[in-house]
C-alpha atoms as a PDB file:
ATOM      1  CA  UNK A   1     134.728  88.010  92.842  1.00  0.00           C
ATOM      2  CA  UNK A   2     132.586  90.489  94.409  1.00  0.00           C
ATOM      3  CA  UNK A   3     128.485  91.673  94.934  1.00  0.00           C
ATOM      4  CA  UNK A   4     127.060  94.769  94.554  1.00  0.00           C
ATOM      5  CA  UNK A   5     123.522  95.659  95.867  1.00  0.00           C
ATOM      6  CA  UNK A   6     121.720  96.879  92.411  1.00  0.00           C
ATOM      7  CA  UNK A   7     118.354  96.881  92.936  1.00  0.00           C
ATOM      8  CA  UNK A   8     115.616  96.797  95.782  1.00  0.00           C
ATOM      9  CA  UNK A   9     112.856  95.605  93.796  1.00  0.00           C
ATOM     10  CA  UNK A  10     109.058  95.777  94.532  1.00  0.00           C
ATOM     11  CA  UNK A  11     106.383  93.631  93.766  1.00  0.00           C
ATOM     12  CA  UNK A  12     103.254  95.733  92.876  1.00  0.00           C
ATOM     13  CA  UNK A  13      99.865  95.944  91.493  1.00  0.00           C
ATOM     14  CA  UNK A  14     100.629  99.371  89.598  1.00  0.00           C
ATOM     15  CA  UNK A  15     104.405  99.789  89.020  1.00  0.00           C
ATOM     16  CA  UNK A  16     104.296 102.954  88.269  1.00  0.00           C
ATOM     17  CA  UNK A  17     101.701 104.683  91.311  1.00  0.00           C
ATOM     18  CA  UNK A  18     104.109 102.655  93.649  1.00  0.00           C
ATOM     19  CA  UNK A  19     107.478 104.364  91.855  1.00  0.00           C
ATOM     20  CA  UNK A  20     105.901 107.712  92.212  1.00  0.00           C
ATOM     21  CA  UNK A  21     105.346 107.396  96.070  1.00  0.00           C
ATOM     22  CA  UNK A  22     108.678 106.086  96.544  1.00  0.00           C
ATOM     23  CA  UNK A  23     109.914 109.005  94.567  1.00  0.00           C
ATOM     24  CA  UNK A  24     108.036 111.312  96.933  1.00  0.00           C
ATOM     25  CA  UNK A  25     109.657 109.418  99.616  1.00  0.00           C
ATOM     26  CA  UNK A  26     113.244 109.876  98.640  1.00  0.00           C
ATOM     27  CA  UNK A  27     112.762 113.280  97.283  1.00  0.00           C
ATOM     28  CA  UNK A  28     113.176 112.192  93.775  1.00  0.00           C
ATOM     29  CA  UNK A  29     112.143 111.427  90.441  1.00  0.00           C
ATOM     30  CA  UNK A  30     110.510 107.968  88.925  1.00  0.00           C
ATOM     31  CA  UNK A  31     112.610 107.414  85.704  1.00  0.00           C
ATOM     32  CA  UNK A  32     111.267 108.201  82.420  1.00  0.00           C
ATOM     33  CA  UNK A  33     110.573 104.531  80.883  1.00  0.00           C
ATOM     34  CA  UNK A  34     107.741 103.750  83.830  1.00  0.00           C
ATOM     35  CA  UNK A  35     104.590 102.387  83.225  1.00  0.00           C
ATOM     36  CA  UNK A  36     102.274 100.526  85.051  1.00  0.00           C
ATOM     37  CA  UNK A  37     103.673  97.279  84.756  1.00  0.00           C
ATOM     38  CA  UNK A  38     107.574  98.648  85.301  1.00  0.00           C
ATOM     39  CA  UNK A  39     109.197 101.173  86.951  1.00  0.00           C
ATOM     40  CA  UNK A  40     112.515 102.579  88.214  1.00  0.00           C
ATOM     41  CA  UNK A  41     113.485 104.995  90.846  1.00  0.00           C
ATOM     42  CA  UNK A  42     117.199 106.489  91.410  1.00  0.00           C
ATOM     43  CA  UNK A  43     118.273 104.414  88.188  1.00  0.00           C
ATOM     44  CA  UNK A  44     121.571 106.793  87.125  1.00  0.00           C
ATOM     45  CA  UNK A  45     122.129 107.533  90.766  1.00  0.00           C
ATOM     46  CA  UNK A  46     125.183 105.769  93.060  1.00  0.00           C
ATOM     47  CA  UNK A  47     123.342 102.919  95.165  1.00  0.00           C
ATOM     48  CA  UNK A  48     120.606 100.694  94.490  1.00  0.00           C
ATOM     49  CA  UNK A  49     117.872 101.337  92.176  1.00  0.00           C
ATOM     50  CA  UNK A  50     114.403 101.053  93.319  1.00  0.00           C
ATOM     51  CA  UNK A  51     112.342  98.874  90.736  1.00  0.00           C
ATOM     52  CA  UNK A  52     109.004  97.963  91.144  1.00  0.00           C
ATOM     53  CA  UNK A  53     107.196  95.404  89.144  1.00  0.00           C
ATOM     54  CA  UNK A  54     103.293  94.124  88.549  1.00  0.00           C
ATOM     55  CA  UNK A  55     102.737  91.469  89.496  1.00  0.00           C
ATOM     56  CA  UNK A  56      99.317  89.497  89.533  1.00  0.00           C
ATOM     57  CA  UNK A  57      98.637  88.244  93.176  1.00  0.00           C
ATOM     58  CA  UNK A  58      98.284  90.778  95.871  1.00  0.00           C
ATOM     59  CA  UNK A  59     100.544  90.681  99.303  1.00  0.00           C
ATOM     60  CA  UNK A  60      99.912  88.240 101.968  1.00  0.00           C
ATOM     61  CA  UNK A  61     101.137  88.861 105.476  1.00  0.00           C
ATOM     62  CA  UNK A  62     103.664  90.616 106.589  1.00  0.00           C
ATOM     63  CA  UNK A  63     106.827  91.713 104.394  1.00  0.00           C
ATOM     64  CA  UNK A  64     109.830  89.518 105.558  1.00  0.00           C
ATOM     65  CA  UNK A  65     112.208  92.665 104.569  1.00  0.00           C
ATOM     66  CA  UNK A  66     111.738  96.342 105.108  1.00  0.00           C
ATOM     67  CA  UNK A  67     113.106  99.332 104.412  1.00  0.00           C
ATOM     68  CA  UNK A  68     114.641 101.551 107.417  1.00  0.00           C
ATOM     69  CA  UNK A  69     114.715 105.234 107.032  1.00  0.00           C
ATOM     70  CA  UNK A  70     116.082 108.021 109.320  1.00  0.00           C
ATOM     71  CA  UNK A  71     115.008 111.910 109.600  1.00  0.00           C
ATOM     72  CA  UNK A  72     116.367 114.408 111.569  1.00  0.00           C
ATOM     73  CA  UNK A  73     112.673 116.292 111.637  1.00  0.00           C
ATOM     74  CA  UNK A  74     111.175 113.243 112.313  1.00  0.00           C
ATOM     75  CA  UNK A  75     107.733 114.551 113.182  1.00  0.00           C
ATOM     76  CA  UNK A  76     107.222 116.477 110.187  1.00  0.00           C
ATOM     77  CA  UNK A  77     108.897 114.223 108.044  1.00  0.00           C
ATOM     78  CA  UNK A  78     106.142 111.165 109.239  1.00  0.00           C
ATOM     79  CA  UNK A  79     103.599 113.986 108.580  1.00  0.00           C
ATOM     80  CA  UNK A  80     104.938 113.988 104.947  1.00  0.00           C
ATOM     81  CA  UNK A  81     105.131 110.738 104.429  1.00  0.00           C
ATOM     82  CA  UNK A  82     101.696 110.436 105.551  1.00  0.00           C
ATOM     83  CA  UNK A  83     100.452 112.913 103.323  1.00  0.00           C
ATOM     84  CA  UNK A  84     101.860 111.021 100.355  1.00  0.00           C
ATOM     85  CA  UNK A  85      99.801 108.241 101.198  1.00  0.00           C
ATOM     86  CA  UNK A  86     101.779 106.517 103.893  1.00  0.00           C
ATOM     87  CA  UNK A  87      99.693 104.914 106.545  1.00  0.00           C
ATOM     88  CA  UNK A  88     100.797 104.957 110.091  1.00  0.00           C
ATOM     89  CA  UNK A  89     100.909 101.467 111.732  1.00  0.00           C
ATOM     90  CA  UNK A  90     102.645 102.015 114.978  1.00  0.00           C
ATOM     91  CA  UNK A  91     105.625 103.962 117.508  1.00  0.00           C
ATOM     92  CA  UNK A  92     108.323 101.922 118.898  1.00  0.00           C
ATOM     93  CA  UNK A  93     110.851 103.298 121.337  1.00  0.00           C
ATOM     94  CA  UNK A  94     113.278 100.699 121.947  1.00  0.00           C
ATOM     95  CA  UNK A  95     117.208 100.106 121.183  1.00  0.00           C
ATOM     96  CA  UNK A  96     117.966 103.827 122.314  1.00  0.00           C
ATOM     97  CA  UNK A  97     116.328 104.588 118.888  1.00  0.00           C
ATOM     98  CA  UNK A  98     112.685 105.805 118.450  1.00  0.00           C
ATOM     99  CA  UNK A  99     111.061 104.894 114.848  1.00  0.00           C
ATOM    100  CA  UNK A 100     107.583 104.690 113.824  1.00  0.00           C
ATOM    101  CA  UNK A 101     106.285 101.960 111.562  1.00  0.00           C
ATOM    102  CA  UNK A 102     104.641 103.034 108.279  1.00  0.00           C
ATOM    103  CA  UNK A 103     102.659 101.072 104.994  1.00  0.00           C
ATOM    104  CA  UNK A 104     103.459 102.690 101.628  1.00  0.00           C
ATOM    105  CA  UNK A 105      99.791 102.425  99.736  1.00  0.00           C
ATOM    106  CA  UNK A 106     100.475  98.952  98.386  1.00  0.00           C
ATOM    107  CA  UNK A 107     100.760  97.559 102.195  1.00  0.00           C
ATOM    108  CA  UNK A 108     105.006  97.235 102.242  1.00  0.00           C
ATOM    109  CA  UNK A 109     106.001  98.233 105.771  1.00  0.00           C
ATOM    110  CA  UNK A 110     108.420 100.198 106.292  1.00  0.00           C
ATOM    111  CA  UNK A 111     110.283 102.661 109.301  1.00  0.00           C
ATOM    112  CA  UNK A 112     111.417 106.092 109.975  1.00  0.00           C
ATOM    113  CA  UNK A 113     113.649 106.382 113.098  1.00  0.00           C
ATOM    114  CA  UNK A 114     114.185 109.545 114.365  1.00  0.00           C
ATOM    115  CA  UNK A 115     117.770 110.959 113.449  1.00  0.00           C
ATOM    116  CA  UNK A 116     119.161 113.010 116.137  1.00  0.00           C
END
């Protein structure tokens, strides 16, 4: 028997606002059933879906598992991010790799290491 990796999923106060900045993210769309108590990102694609959910209570401390991105235009690629409503939390340059450390607008951390 085998696993497969099928979903990432999300817990959220608006399912939907969270899908769409992921979407903006990964370049991509939010899939068509989303509302604000479910939504799906990269659904019909190959690899895992994104799927966010509402939930009641709101985040406490820190995630205990991010996501990791790469760019190859890093700088302009954080600008992006930021300008979808990212919020920059700090710069790391350590491991031969140099990422920065973001918060999508719910509070999830996540990082973009520069891609050379």
């Amino acid at each position: 028997m085998s696993v497969t990796l099928e979903n990432i999923a999300f817990d959220c106060a608006d399912a939907q606002a969270l899908a769409t900045f992921w979407a903006g993210v990964l370049s991509t769309e939010v899939d068509a059933e989303a509302n604000q108590f479910f939504a799906t990102v990269n659904r019909a694609a190959t690899g895992p879906t994104l799927m966010f959910l509402q939930v009641p209570e709101p985040r406490n401390g820190k995630n205990r598992l991010h996501v990791d991105l790469a760019a190859t235009d890093w700088s302009a690629e954080v600008d992006r991010l930021v300008g979808l409503g990212a919020k920059r939390l700090d710069e790391h340059n350590e491991y031969d790799t140099h990422w920065i450390t973001l918060a999508d607008p719910e509070g999830n951390v996540f990082d973009v290491a520069e891609h050379h």
